[in-house]
C-alpha atoms as a PDB file:
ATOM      1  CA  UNK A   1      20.133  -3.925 -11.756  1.00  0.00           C
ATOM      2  CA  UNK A   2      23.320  -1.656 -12.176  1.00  0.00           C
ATOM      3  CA  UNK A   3      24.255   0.414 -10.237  1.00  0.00           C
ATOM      4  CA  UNK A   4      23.572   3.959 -11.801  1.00  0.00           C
ATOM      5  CA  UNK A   5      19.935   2.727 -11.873  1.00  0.00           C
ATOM      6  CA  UNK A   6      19.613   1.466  -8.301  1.00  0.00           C
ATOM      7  CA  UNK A   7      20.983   5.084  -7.204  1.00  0.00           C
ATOM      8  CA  UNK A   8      18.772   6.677  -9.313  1.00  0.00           C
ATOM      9  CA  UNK A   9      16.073   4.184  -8.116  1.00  0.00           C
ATOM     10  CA  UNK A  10      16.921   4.375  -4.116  1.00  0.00           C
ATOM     11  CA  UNK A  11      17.030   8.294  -4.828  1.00  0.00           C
ATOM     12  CA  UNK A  12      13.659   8.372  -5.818  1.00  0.00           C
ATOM     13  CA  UNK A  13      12.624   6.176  -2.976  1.00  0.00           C
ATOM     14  CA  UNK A  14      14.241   8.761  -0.359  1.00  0.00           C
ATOM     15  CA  UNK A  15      12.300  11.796  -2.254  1.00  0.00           C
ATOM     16  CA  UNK A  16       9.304   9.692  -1.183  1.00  0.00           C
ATOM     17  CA  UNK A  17      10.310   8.809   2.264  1.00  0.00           C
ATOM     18  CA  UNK A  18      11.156  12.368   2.991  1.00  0.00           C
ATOM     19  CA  UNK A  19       7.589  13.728   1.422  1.00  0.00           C
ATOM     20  CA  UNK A  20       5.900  10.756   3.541  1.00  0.00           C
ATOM     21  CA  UNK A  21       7.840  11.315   6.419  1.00  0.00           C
ATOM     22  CA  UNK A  22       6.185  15.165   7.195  1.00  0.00           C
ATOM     23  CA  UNK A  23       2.952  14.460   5.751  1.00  0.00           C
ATOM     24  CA  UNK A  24       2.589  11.687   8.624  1.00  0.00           C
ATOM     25  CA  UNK A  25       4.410  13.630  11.267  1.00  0.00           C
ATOM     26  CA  UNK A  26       2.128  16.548  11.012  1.00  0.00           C
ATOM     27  CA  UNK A  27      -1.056  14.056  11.114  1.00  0.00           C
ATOM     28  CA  UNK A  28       1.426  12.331  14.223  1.00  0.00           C
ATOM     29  CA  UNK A  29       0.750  16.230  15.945  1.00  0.00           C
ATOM     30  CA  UNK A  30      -3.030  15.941  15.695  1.00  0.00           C
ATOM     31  CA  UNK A  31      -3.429  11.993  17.420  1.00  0.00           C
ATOM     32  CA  UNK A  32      -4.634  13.354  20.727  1.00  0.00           C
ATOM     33  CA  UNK A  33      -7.961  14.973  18.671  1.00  0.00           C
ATOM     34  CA  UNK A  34     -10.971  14.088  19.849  1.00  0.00           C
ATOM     35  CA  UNK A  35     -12.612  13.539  16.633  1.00  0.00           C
ATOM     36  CA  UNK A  36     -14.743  16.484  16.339  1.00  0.00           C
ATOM     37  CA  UNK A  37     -14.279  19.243  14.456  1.00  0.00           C
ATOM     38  CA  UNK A  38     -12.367  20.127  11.215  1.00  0.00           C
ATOM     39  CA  UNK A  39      -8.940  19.927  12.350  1.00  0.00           C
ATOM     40  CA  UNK A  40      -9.330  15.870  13.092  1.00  0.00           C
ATOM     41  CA  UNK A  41      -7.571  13.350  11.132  1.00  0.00           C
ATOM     42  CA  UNK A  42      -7.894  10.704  13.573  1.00  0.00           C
ATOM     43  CA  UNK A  43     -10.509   7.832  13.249  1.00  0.00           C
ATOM     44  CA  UNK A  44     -11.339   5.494  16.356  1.00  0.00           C
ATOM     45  CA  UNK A  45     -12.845   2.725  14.916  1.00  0.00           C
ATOM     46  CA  UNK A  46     -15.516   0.444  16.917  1.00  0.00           C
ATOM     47  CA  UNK A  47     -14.724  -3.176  18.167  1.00  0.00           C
ATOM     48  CA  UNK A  48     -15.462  -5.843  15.056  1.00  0.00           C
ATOM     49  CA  UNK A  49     -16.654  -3.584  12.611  1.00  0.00           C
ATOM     50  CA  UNK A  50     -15.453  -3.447   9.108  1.00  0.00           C
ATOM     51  CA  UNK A  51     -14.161   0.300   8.238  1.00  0.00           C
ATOM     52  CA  UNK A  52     -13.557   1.570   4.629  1.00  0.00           C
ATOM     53  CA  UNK A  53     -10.969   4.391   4.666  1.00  0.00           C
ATOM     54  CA  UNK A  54     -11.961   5.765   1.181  1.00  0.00           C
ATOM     55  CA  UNK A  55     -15.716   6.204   2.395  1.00  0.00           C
ATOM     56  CA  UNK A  56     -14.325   8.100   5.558  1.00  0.00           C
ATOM     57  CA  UNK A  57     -13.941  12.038   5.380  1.00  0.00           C
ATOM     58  CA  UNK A  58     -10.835  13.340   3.464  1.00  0.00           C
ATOM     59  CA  UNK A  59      -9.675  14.829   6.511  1.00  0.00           C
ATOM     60  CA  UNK A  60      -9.519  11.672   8.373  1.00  0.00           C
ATOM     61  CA  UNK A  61      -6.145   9.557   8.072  1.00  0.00           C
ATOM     62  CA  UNK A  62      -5.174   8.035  11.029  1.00  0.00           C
ATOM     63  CA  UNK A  63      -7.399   5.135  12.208  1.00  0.00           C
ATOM     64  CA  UNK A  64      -7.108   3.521  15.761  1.00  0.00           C
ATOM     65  CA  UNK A  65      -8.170   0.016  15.806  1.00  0.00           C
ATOM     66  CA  UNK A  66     -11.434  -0.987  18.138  1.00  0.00           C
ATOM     67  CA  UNK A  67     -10.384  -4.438  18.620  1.00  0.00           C
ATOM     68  CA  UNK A  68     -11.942  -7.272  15.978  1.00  0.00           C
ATOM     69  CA  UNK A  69     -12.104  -4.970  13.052  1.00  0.00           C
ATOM     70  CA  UNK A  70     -11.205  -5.392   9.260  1.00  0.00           C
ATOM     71  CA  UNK A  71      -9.436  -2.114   8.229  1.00  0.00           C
ATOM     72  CA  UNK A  72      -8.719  -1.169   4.806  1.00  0.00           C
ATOM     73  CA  UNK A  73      -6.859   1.524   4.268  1.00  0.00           C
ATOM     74  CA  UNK A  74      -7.160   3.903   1.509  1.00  0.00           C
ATOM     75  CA  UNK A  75      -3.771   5.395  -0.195  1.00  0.00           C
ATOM     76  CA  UNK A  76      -1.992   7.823   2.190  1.00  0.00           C
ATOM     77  CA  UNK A  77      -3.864   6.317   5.733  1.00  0.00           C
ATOM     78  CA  UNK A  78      -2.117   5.206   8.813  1.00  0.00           C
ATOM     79  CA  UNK A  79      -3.202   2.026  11.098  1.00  0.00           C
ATOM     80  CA  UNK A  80      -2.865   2.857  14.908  1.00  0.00           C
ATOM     81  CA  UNK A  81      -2.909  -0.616  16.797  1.00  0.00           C
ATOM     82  CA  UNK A  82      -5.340  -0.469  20.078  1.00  0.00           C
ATOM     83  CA  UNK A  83      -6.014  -3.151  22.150  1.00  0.00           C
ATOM     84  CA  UNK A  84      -7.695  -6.324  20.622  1.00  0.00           C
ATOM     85  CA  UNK A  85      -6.827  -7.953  17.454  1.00  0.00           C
ATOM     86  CA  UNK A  86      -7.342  -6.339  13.647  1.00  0.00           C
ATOM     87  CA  UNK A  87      -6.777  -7.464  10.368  1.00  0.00           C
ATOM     88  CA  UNK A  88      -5.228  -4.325   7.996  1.00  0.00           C
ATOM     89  CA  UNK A  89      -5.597  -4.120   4.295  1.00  0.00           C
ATOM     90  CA  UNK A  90      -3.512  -1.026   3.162  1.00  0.00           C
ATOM     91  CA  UNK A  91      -4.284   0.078  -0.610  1.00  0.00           C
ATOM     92  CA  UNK A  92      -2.670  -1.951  -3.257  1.00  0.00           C
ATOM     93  CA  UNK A  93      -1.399   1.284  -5.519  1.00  0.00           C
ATOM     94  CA  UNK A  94      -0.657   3.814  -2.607  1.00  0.00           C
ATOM     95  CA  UNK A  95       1.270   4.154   0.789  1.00  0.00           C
ATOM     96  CA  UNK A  96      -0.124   3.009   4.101  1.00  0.00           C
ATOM     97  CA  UNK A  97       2.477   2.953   7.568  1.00  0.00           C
ATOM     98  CA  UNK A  98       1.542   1.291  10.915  1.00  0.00           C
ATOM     99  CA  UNK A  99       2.317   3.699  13.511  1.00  0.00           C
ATOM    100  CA  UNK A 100       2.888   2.937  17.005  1.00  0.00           C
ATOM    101  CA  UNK A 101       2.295   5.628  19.281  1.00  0.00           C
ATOM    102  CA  UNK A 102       2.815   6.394  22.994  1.00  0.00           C
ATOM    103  CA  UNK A 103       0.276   4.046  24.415  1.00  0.00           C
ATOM    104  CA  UNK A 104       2.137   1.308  23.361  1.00  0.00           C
ATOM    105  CA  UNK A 105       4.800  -0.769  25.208  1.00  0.00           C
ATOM    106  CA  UNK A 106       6.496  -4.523  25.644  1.00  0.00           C
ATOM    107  CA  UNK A 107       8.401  -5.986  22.734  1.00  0.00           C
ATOM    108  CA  UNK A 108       6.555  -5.836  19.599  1.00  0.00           C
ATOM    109  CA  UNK A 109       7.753  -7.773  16.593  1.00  0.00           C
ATOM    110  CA  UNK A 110       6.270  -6.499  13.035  1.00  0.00           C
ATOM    111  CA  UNK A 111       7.180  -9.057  10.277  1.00  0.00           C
ATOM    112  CA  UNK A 112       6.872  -8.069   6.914  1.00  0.00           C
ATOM    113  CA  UNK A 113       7.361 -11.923   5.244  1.00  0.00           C
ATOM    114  CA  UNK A 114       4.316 -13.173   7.404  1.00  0.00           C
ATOM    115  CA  UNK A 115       1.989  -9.905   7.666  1.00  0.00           C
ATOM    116  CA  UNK A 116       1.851  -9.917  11.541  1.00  0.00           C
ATOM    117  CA  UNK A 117       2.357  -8.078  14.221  1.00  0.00           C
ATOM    118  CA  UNK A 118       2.339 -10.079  17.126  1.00  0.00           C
ATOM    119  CA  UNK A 119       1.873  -8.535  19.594  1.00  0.00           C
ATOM    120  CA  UNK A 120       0.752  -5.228  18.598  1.00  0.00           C
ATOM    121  CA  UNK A 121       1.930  -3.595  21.839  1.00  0.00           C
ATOM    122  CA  UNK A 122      -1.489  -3.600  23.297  1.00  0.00           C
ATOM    123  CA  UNK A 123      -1.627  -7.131  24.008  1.00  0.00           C
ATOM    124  CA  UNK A 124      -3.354  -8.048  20.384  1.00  0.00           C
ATOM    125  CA  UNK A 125      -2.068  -9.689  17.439  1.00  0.00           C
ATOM    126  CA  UNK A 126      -2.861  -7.584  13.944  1.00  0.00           C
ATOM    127  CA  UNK A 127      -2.491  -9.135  10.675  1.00  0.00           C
ATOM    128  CA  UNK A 128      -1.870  -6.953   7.727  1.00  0.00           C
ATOM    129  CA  UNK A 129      -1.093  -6.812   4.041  1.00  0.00           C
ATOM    130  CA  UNK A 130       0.280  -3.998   1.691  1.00  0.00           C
ATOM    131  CA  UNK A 131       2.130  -2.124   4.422  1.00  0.00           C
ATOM    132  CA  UNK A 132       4.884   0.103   3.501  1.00  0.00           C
ATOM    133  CA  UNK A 133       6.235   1.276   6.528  1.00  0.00           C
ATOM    134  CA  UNK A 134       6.468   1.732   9.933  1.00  0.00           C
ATOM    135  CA  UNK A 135       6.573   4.345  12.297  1.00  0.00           C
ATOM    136  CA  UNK A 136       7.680   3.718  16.203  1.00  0.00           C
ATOM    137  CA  UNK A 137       6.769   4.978  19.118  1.00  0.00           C
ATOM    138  CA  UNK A 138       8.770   5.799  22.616  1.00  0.00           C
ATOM    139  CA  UNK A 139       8.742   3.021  25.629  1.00  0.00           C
ATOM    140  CA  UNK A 140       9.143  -0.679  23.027  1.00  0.00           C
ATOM    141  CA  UNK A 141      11.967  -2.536  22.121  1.00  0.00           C
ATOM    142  CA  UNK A 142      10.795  -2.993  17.887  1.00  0.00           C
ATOM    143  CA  UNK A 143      11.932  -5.786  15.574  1.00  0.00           C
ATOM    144  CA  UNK A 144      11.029  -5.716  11.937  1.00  0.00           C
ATOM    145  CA  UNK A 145      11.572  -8.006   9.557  1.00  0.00           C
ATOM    146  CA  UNK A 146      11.494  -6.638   6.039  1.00  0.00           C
ATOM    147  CA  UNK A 147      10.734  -8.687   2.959  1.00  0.00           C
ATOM    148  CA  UNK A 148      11.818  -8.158  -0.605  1.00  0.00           C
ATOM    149  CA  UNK A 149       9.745  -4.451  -0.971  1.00  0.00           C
ATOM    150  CA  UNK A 150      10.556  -1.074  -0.587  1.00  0.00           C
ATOM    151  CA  UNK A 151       9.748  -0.253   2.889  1.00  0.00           C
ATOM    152  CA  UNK A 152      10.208   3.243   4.925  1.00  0.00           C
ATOM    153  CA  UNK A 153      10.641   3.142   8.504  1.00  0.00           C
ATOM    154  CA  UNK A 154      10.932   5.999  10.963  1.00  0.00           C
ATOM    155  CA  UNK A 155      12.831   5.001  13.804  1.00  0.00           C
ATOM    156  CA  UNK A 156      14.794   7.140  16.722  1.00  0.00           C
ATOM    157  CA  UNK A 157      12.328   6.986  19.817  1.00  0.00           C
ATOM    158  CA  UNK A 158      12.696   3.512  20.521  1.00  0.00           C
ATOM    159  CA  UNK A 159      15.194   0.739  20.515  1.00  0.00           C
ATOM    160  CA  UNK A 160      15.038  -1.110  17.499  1.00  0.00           C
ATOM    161  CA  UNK A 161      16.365  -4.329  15.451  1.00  0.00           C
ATOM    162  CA  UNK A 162      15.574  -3.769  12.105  1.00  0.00           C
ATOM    163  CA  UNK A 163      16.352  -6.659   8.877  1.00  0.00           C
ATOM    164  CA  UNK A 164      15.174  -4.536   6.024  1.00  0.00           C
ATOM    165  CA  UNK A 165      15.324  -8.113   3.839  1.00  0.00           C
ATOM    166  CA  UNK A 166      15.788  -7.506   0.168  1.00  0.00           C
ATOM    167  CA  UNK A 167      14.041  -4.472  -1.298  1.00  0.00           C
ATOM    168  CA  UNK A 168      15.392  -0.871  -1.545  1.00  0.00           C
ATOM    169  CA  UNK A 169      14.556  -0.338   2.288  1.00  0.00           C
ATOM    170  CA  UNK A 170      15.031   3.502   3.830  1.00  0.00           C
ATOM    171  CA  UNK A 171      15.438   4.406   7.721  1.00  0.00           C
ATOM    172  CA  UNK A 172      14.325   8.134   8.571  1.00  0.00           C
ATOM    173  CA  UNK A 173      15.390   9.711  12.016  1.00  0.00           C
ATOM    174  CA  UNK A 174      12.356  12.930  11.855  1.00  0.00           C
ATOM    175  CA  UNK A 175      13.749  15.941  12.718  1.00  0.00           C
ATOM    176  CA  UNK A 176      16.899  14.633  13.711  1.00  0.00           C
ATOM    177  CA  UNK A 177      20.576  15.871  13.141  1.00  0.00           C
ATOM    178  CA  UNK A 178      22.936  13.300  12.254  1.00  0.00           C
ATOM    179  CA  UNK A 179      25.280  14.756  15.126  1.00  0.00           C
ATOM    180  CA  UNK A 180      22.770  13.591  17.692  1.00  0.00           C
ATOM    181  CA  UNK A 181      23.764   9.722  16.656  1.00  0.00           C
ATOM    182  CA  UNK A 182      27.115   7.064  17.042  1.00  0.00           C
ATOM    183  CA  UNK A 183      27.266   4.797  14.070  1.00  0.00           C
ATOM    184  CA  UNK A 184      28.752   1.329  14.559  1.00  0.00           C
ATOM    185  CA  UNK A 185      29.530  -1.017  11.989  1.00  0.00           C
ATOM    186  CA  UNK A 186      28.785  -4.073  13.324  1.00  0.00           C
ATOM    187  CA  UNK A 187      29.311  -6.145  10.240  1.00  0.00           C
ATOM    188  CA  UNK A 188      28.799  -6.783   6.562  1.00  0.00           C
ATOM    189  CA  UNK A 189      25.461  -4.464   6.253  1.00  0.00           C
ATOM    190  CA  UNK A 190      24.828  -4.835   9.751  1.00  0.00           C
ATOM    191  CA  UNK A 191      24.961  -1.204  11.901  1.00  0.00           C
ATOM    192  CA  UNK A 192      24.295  -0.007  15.042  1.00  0.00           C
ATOM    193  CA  UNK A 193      22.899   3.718  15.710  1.00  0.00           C
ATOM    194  CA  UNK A 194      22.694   5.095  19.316  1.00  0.00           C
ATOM    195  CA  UNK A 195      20.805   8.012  20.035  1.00  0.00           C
ATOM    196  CA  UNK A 196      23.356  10.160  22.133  1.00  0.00           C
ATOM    197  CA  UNK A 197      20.173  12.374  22.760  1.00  0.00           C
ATOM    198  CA  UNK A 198      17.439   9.863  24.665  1.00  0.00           C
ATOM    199  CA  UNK A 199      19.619   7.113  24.420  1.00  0.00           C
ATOM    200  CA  UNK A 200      17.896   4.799  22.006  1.00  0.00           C
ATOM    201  CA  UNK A 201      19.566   1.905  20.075  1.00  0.00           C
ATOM    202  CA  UNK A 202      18.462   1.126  16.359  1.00  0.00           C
ATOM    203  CA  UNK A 203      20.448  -2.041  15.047  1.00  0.00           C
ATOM    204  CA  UNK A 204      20.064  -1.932  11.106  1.00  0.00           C
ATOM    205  CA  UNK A 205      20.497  -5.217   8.781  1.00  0.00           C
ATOM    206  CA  UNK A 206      20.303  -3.982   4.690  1.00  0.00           C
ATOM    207  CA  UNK A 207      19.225  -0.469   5.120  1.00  0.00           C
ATOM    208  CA  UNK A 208      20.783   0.708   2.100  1.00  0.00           C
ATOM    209  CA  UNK A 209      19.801   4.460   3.149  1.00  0.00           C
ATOM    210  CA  UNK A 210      19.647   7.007   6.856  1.00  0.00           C
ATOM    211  CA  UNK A 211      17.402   9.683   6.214  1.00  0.00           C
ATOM    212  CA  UNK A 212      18.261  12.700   8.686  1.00  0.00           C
ATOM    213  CA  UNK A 213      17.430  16.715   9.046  1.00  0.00           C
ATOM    214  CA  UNK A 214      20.782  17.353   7.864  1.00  0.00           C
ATOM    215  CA  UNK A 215      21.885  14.479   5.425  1.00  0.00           C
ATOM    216  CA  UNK A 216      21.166  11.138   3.809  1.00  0.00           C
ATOM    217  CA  UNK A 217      24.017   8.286   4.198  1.00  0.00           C
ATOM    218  CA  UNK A 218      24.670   5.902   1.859  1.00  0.00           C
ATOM    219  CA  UNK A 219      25.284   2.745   3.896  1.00  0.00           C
ATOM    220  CA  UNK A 220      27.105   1.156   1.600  1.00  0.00           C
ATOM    221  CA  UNK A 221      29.739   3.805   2.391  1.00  0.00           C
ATOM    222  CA  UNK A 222      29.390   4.121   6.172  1.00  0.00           C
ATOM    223  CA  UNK A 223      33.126   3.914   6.734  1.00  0.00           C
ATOM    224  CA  UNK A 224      33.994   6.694   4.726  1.00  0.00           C
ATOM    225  CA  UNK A 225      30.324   8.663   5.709  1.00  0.00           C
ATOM    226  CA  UNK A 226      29.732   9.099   2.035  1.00  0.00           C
ATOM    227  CA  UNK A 227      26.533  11.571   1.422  1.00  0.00           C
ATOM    228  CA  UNK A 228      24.034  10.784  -0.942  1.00  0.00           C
ATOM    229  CA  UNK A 229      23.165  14.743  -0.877  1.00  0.00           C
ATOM    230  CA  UNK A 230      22.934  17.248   1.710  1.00  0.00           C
ATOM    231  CA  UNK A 231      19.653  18.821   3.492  1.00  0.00           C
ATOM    232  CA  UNK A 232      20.844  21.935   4.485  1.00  0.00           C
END
């Protein structure tokens, strides 16, 4: 591929991560529903059952695992891991992110090549397939292992070791200055990123983009800081 396409390409990709990136946060705000009412989004699914996002309400798209279950996702869903083990199908023409939220802890290591997460910070092991992304949560050390996709990750409340693999990979920082982070070059397209703010480390293996409030960062520039385009 040359590179005026892959820029245009990897451009596109960060339009995407951006538009995914509130539409999840927002849902993100609403975890702690209940699930009554119109405002929920959030699904808590039953141990071993087999859930069909599509057939839930449109409202609905976050769904905690029960423990046992089959899970597939319709286009635009999130998988919350819970304790037990769940097998995740996301949709095969959409968008579907695992998110890891504050119940979560311990080292959890999400590998793209294999479809696992083992564990799944709740002492299970999920397998999945047709994952795009990942979202993290505060109180785990995170390693993901990317494959040859386009994957989105959200990173910046926990310490993380990311290998983004060989697709057009993006790392967002949600509502996050750039100012608020050191940038290392460790080597080759290795970088480190500390959090000056809560004091988080994300290490970052062929990331080819940093999404934050203020600016995206071409990596392959990092020692000059060359923009992609401003936010603001």
């Amino acid at each position: 591929m040359c590179q005026d396409a892959q820029s245009i390409k990897l451009g596109y990709l960060i339009l995407i991560t951006i538009l995914k990136s509130l539409f999840i946060h927002i849902n993100m705000a609403n975890i702690a529903s209940t699930g009554s009412g119109n405002q929920s989004i959030t699904y808590y699914a039953l141990p071993n059952k087999t859930i069909d996002g599509s057939s839930l309400s449109s409202n609905i798209q976050d769904i905690v695992g029960g423990g046992g279950d089959v899970i597939n996702l319709a286009s635009g869903q999130q998988y919350f891991p819970n304790v037990g083990n769940d097998t995740v199908n996301g949709s095969s023409n959409g968008w579907n992110y695992i998110s890891l939220w504050d119940g979560a802890t311990g080292n959890i290591t999400i590998d793209f090549t294999k479809g696992v997460m083992s564990p799944n910070g709740f002492g299970g092991v999920d397998t999945f397939t047709n994952i795009t992304g990942v979202n993290d949560g505060g109180g785990i050390n995170l390693n993901i292992i990317g494959n040859n996709k386009n994957l989105s990750f959200t990173l910046g409340n926990s310490n993380a070791t990311v290998n983004g693999g060989t697709g057009l990979d993006t790392v967002a920082f949600y509502g996050q200055k750039s100012s608020n982070f050191k940038i290392s070059i460790l080597s080759g397209n290795s970088y480190s990123i500390a959090n000056t703010q809560n004091g988080t480390v994300d290490n970052l293996t062929n990331i080819p983009a940093l999404i934050f409030s203020d600016e995206i960062i071409d990596t392959s520039s990092l020692s000059s800081q060359k923009n992609i385009f401003l936010l603001s």
